[in-house]
C-alpha atoms as a PDB file:
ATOM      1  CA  UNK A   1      13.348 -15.815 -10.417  1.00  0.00           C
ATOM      2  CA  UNK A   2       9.415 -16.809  -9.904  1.00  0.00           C
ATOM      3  CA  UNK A   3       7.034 -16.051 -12.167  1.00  0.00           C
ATOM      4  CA  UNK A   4       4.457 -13.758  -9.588  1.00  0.00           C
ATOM      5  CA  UNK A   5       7.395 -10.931  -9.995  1.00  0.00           C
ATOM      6  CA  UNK A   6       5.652  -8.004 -10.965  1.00  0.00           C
ATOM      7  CA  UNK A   7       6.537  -6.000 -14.328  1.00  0.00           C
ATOM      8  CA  UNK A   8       7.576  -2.573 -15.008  1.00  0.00           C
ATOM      9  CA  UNK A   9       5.202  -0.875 -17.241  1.00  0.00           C
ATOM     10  CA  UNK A  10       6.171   0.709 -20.208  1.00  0.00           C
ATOM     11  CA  UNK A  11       6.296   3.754 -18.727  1.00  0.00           C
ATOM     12  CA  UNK A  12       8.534   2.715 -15.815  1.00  0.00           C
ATOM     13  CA  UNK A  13      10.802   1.380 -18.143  1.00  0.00           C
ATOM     14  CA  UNK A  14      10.613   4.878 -20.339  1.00  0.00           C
ATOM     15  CA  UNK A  15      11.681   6.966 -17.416  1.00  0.00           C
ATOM     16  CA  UNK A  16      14.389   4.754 -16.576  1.00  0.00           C
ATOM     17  CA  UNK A  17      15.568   4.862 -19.917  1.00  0.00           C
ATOM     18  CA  UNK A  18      18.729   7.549 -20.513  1.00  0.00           C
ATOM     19  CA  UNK A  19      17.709   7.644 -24.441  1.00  0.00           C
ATOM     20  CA  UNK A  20      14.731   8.772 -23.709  1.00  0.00           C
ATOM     21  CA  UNK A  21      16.008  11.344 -21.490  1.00  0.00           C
ATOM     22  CA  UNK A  22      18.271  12.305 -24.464  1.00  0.00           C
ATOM     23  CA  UNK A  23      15.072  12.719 -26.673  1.00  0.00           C
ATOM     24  CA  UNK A  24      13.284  14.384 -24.257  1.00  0.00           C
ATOM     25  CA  UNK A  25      15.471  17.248 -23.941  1.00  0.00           C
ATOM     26  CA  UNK A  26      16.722  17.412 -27.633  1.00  0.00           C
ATOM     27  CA  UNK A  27      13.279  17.670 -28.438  1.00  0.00           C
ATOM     28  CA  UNK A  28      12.407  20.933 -25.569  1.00  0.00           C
ATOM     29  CA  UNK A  29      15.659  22.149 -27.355  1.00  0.00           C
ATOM     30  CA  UNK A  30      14.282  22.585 -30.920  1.00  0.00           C
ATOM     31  CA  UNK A  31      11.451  23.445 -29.654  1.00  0.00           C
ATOM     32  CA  UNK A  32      12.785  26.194 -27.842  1.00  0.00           C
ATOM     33  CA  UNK A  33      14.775  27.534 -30.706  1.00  0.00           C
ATOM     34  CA  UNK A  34      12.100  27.507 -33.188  1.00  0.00           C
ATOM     35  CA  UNK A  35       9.725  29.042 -30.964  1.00  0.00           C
ATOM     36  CA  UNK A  36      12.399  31.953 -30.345  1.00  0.00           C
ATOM     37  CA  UNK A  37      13.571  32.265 -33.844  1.00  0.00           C
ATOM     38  CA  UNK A  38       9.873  32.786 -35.625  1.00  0.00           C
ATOM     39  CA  UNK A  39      10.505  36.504 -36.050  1.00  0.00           C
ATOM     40  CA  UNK A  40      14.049  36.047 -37.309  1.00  0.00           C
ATOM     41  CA  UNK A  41      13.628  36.953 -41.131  1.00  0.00           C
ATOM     42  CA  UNK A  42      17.758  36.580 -41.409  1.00  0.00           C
ATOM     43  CA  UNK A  43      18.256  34.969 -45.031  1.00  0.00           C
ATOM     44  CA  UNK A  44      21.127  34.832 -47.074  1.00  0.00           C
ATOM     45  CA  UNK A  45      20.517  34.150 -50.767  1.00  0.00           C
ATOM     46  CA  UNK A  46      23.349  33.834 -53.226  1.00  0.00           C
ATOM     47  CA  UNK A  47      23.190  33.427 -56.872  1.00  0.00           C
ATOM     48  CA  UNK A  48      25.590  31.338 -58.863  1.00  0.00           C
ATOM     49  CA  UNK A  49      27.721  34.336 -59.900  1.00  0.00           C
ATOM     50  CA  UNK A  50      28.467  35.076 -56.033  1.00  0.00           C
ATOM     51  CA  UNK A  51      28.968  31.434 -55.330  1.00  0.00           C
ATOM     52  CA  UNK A  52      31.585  31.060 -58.303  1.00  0.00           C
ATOM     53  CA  UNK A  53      33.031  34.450 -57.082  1.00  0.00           C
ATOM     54  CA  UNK A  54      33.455  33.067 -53.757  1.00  0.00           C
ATOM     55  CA  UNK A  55      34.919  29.609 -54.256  1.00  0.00           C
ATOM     56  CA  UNK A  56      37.558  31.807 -57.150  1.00  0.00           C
ATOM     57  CA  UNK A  57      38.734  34.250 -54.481  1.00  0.00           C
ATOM     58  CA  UNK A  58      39.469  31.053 -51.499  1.00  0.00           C
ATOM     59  CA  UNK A  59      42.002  29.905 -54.674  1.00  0.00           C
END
C-alpha cells in the first residue's frame, strides 16, 4: 500500500455504509407515519378504577 492512494470522503464512506442505509430509511419511516397520523385524535385514557378493573377481571 503507498501512501499517494487516494481517500474516500466521508461521504463515500456514508453511502457505502449499510447502517446508514438502516437510518436512512427508519428515519423516512417515522417520518412518514407522523406526517399521516397528525389528524388522528385516537386516545385512550383510563383512570385507576378501569385499570384495577381490568388487571381483576384477567385473574
Amino acid at each position: 500500500m503507498s501512501d499517494t492512494e487516494p481517500t474516500e470522503s466521508l461521504t463515500g464512506r456514508l453511502l457505502k455504509e449499510p447502517t446508514a442505509h438502516f437510518f436512512a430509511m427508519a428515519a423516512v419511516i417515522f417520518i412518514v407515519y407522523g406526517l399521516t397520523q397528525l389528524s388522528n385524535e385516537n386516545i385512550l385514557e383510563l383512570d385507576q378504577r378501569e385499570i384495577d378493573a381490568r388487571i381483576f377481571i384477567r385473574r
